[in-house]
C-alpha atoms as a PDB file:
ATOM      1  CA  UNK A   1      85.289 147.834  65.796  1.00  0.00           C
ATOM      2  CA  UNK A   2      85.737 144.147  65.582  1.00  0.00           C
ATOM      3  CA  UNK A   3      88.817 144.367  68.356  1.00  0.00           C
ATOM      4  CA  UNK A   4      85.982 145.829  70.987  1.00  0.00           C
ATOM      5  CA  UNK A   5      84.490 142.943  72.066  1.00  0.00           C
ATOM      6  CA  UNK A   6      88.246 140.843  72.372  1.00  0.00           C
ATOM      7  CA  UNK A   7      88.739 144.288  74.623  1.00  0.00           C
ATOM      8  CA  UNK A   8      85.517 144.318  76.538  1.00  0.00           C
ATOM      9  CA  UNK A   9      86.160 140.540  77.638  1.00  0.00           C
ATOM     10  CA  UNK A  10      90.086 141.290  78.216  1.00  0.00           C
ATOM     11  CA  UNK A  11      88.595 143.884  80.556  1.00  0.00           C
ATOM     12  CA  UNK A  12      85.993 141.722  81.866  1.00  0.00           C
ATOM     13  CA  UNK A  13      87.906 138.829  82.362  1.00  0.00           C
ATOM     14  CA  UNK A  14      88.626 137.491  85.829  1.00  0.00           C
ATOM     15  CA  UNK A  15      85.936 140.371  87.648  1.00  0.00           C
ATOM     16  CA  UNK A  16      84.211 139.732  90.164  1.00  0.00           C
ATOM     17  CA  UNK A  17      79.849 139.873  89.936  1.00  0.00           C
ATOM     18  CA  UNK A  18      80.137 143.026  91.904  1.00  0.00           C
ATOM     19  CA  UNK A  19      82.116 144.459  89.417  1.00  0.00           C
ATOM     20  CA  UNK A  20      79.396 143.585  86.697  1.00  0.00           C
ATOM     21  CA  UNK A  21      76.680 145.262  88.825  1.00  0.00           C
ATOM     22  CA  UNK A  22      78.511 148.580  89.023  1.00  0.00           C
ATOM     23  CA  UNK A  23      78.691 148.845  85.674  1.00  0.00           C
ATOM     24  CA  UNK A  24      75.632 148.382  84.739  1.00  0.00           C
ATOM     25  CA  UNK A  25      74.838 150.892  87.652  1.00  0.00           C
ATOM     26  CA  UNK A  26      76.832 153.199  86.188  1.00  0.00           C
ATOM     27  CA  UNK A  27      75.352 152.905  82.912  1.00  0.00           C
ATOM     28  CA  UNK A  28      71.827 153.064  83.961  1.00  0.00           C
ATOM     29  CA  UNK A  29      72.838 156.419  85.959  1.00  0.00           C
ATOM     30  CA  UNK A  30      74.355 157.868  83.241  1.00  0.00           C
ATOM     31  CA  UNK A  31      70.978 157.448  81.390  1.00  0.00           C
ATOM     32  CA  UNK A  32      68.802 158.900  83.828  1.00  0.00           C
ATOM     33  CA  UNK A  33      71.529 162.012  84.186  1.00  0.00           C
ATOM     34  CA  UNK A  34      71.080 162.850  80.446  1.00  0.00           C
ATOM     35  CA  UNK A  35      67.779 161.697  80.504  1.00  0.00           C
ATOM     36  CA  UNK A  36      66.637 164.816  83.160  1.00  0.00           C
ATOM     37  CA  UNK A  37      68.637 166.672  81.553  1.00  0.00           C
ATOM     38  CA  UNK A  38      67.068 166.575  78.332  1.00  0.00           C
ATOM     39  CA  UNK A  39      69.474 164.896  76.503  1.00  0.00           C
ATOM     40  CA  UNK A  40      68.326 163.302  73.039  1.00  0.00           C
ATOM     41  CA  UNK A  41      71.641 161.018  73.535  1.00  0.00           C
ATOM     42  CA  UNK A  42      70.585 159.600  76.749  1.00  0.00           C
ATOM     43  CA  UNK A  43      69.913 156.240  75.440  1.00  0.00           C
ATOM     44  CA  UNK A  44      74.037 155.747  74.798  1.00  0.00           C
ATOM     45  CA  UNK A  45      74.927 154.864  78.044  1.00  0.00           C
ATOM     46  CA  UNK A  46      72.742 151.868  78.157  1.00  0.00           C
ATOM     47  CA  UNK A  47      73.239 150.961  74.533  1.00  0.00           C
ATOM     48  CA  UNK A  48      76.858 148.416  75.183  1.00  0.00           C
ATOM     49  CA  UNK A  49      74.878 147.332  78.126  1.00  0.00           C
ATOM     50  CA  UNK A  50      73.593 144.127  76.230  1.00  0.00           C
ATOM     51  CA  UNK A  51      76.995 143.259  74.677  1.00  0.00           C
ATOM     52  CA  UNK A  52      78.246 143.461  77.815  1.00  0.00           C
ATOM     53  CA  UNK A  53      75.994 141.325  79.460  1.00  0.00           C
ATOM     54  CA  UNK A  54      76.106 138.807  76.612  1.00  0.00           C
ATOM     55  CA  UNK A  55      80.033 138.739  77.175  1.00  0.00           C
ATOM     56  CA  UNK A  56      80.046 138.222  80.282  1.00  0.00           C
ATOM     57  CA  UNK A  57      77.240 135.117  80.035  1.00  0.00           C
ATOM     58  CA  UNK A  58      79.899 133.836  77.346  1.00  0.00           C
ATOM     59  CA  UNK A  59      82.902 133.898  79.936  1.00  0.00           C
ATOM     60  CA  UNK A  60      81.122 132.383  82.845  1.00  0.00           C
ATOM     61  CA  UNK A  61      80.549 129.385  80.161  1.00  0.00           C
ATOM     62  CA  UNK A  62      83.967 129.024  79.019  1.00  0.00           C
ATOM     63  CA  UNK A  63      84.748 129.081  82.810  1.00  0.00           C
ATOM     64  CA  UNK A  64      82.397 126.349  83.555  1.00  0.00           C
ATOM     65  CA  UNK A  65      83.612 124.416  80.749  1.00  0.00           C
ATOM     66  CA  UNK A  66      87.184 124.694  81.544  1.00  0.00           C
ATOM     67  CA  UNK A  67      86.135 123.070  85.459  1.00  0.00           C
ATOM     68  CA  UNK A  68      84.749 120.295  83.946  1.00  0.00           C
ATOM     69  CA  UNK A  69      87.260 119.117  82.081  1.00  0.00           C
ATOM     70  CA  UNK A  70      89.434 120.410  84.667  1.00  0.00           C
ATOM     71  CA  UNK A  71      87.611 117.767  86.951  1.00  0.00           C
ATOM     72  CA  UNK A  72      87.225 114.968  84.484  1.00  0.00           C
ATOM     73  CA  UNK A  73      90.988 115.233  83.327  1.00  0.00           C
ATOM     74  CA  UNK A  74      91.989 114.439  87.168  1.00  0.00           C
ATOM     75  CA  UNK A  75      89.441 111.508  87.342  1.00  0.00           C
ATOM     76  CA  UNK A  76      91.562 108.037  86.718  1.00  0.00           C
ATOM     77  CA  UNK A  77      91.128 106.785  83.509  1.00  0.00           C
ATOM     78  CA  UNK A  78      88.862 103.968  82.541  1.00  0.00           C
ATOM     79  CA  UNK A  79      90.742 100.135  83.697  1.00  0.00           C
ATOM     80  CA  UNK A  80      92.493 101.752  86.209  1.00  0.00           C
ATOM     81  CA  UNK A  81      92.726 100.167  90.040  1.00  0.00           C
ATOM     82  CA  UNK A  82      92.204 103.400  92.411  1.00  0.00           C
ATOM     83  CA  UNK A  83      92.821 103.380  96.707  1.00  0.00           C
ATOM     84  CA  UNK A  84      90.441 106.478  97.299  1.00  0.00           C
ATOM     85  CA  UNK A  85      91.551 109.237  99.688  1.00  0.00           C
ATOM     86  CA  UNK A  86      90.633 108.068 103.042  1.00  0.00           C
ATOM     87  CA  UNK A  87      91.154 104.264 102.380  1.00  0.00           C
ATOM     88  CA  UNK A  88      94.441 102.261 104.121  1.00  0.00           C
ATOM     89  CA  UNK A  89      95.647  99.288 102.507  1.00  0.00           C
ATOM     90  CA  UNK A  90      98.992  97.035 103.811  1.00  0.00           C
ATOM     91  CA  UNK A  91     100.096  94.097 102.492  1.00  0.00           C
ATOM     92  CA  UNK A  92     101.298  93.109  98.765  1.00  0.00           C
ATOM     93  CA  UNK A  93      99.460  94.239  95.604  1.00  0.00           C
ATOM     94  CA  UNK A  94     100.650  92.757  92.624  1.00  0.00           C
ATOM     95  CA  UNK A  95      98.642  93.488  89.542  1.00  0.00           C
ATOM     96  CA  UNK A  96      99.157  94.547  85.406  1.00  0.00           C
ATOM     97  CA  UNK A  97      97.494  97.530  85.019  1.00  0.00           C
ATOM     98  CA  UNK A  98      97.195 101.203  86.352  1.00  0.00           C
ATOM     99  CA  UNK A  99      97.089 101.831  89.695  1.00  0.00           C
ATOM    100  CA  UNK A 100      96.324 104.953  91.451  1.00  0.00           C
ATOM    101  CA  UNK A 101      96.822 105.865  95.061  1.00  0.00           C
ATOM    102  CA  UNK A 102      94.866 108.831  96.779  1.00  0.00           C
ATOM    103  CA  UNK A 103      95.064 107.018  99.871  1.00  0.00           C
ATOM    104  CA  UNK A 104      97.636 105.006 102.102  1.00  0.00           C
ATOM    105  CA  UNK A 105      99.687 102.243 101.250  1.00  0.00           C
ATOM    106  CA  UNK A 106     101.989 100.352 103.470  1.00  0.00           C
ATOM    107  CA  UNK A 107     104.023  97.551 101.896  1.00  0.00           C
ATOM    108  CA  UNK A 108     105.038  96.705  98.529  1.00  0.00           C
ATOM    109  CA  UNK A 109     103.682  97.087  94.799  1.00  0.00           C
ATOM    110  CA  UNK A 110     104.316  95.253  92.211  1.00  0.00           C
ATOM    111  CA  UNK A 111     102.835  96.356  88.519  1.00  0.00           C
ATOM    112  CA  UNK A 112     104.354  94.441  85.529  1.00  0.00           C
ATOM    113  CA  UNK A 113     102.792  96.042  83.225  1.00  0.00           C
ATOM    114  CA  UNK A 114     101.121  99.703  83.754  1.00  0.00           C
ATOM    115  CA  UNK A 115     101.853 102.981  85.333  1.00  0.00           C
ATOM    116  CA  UNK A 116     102.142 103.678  89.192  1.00  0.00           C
ATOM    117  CA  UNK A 117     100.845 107.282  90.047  1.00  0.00           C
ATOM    118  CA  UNK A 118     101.048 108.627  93.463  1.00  0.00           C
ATOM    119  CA  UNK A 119      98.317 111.538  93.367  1.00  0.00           C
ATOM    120  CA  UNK A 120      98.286 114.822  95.342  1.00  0.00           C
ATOM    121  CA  UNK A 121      97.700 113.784  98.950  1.00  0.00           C
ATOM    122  CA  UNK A 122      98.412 110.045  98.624  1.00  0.00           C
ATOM    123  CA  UNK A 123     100.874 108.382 100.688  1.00  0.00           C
ATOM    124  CA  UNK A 124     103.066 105.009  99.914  1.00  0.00           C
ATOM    125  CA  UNK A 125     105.213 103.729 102.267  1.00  0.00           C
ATOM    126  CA  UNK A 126     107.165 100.254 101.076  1.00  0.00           C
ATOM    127  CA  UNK A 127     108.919  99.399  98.046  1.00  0.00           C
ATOM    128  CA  UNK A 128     107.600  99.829  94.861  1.00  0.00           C
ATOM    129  CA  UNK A 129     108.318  98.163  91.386  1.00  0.00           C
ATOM    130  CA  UNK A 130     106.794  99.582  88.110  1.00  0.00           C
ATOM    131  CA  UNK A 131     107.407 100.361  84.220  1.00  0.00           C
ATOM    132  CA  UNK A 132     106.383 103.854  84.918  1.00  0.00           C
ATOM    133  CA  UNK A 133     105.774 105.506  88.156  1.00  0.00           C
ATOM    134  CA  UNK A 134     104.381 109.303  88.674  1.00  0.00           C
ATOM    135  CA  UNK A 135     104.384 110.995  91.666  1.00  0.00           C
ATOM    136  CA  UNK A 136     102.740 113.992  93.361  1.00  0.00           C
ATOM    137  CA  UNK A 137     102.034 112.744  97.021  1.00  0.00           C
ATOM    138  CA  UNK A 138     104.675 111.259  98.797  1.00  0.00           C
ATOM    139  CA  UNK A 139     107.095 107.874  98.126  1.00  0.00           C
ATOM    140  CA  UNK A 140     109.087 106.733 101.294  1.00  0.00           C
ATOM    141  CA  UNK A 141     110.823 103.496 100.361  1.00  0.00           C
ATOM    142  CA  UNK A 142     112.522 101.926  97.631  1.00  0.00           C
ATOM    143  CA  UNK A 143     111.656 102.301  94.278  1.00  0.00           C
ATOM    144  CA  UNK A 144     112.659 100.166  91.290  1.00  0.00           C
ATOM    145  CA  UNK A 145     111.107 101.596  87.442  1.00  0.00           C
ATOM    146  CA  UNK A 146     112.426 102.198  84.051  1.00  0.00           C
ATOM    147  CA  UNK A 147     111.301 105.620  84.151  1.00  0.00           C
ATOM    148  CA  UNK A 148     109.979 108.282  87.601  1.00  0.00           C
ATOM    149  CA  UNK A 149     107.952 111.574  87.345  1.00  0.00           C
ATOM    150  CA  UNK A 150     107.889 113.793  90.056  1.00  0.00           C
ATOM    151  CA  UNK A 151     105.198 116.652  89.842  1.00  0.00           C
ATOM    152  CA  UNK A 152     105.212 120.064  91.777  1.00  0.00           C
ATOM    153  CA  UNK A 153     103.337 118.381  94.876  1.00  0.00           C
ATOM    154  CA  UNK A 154     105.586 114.945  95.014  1.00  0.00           C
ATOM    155  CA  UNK A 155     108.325 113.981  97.438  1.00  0.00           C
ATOM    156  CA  UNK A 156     110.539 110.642  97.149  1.00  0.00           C
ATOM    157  CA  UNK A 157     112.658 109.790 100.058  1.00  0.00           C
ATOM    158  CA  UNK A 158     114.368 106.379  99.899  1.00  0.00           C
ATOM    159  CA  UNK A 159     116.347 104.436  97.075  1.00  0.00           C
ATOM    160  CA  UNK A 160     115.909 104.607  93.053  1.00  0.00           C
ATOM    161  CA  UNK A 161     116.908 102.042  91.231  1.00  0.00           C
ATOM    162  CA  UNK A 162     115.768 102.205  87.749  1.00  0.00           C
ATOM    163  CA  UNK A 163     116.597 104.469  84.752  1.00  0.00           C
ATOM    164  CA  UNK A 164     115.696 108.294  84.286  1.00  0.00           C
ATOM    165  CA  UNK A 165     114.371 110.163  86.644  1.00  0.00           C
ATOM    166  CA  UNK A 166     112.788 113.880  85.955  1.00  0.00           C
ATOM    167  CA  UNK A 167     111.894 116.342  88.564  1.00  0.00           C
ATOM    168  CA  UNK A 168     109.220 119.380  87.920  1.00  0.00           C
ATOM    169  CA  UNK A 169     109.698 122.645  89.980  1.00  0.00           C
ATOM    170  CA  UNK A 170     108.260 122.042  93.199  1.00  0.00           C
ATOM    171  CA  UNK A 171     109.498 118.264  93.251  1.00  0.00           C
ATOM    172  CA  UNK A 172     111.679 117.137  95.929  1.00  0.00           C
ATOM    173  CA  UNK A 173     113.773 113.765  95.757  1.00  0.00           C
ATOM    174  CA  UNK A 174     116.004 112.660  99.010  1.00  0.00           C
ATOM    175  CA  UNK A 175     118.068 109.957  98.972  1.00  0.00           C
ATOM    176  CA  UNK A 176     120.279 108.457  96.709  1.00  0.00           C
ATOM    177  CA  UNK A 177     119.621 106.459  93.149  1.00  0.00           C
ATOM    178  CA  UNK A 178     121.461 103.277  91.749  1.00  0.00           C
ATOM    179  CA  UNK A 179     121.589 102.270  88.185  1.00  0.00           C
ATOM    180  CA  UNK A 180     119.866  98.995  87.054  1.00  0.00           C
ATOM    181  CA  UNK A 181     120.602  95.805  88.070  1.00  0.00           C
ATOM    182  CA  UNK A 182     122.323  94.156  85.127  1.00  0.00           C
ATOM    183  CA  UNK A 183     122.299  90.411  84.433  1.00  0.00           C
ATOM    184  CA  UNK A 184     125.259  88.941  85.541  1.00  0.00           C
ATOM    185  CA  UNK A 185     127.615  86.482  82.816  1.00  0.00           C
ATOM    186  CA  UNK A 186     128.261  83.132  84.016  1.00  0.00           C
ATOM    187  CA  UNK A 187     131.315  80.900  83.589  1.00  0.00           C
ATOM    188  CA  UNK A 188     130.934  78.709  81.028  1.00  0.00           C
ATOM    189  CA  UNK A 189     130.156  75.169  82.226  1.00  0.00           C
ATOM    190  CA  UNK A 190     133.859  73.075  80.668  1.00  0.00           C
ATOM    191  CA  UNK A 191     136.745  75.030  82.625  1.00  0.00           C
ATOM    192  CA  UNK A 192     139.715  75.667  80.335  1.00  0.00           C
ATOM    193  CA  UNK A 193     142.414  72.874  80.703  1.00  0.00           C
ATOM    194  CA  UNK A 194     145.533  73.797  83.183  1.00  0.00           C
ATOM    195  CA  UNK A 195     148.130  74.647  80.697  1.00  0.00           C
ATOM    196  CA  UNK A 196     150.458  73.343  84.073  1.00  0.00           C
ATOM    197  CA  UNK A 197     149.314  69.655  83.708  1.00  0.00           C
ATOM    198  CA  UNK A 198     148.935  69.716  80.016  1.00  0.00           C
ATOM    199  CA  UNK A 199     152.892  70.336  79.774  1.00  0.00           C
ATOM    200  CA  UNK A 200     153.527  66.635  80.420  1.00  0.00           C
ATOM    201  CA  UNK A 201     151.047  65.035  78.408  1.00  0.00           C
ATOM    202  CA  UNK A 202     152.486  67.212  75.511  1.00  0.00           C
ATOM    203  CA  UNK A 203     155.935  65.486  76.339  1.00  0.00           C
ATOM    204  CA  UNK A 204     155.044  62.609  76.827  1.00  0.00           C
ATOM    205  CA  UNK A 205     153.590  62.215  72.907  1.00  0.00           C
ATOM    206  CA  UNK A 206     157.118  63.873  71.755  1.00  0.00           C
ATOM    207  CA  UNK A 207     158.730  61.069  72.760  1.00  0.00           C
ATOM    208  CA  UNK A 208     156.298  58.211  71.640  1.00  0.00           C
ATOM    209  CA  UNK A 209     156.654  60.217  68.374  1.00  0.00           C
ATOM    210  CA  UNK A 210     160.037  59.900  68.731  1.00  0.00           C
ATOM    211  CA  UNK A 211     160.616  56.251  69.775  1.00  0.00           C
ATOM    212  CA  UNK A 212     158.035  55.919  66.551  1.00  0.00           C
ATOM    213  CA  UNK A 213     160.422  57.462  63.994  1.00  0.00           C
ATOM    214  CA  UNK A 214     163.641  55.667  65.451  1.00  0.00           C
ATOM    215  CA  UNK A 215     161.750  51.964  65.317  1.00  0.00           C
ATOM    216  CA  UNK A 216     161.029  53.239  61.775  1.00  0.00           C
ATOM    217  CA  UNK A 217     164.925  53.570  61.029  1.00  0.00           C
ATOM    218  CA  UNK A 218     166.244  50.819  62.093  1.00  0.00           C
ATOM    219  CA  UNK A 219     163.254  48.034  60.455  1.00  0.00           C
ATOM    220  CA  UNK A 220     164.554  50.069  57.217  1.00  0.00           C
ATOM    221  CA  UNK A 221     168.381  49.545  58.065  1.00  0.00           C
END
């Protein structure tokens, strides 16, 4: 008995309102049949008729529930710079922060501290430079990041230089990536004597060692 209701709502689960009504239809006819007929049971039919409808009331809530969290998970958080859908932008951002693109963007970003995400219909055209950067619209450029996210609905064509890059089914990355640019070690500022002219020099002190030591000799003689 207490597994009915998990099955009525199983069974109930993802029908249509039509469906609903023909039950309840059905139900209602079955009452009337035994009813005429003289039934004393004729009240059974419509008896799960209120646990049904009470079930179905409680899945129509869940449902509403999950779409709004559904919708407020997809809104950008709070501190967050956002191009709306619709909106074109070109030129240079350079900001630290979030910064979310439903729109179009044509030239470069620059984010020094934040996350870059390219939402579902959002279009960015330039080259990019980010910590982080999450895509699922589109990337055509060059991209420079630590770390890049492509969803199930994002495409990067272009250049990624940077460090990992992860790809969900659906994804789709063309073009070809390049590891980070590292710093480069510079000579250090006093070059190392020529041992060539040093040679000389070193001779040069054997023998005024030497003239030294014979001088030495002969004041004792």
């Amino acid at each position: 008995m207490k597994d009915q209701p998990r099955r009525w709502r199983a069974c109930l689960q993802g029908r249509e309102r039509s469906d609903l009504l023909y039950i309840v239809w059905f139900c209602w006819g079955a009452a009337l049949l035994l009813y005429v007929l003289g039934s004393d049971n004729y009240l059974w039919p419509v008896a799960p008729m209120p646990l049904v409808l009470l079930i179905w009331l409680m899945e129509r809530v869940r449902m509403f529930g999950r779409k709004r969290a559904s919708q407020s998970g997809d809104s950008a958080p709070a501190g967050t710079t956002v191009i709306a859908a619709g909106a074109r932008f070109k030129g240079d951002l350079l900001l630290d922060g979030d910064l979310e693109v439903q729109g179009h963007v044509n030239g470069t970003i620059e984010i020094g501290k934040g996350v870059l995400r390219i939402m579902q219909g959002g279009f960015v055209e330039g080259e990019v430079s980010a910590p982080r950067v999450v895509i699922n619209g589109l990337l055509d450029g060059t991209c420079s990041s630590q770390e890049v996210e492509i969803l199930e609905n994002g495409r990067m064509q272009g250049v990624f230089k940077g460090g990992t890059l992860s790809i969900r089914k659906g994804g789709n990355f063309i073009g070809h990536s390049q590891p980070a640019e590292r710093a480069t070690i510079e000579p250090p500022n006093n070059p190392l004597p020529d041992s060539k002219s040093s040679k000389p020099k070193a001779k040069e002190q054997a023998r005024g060692a030497g003239d030294k030591v014979a001088e030495t000799l002969v004041a004792q003689a």
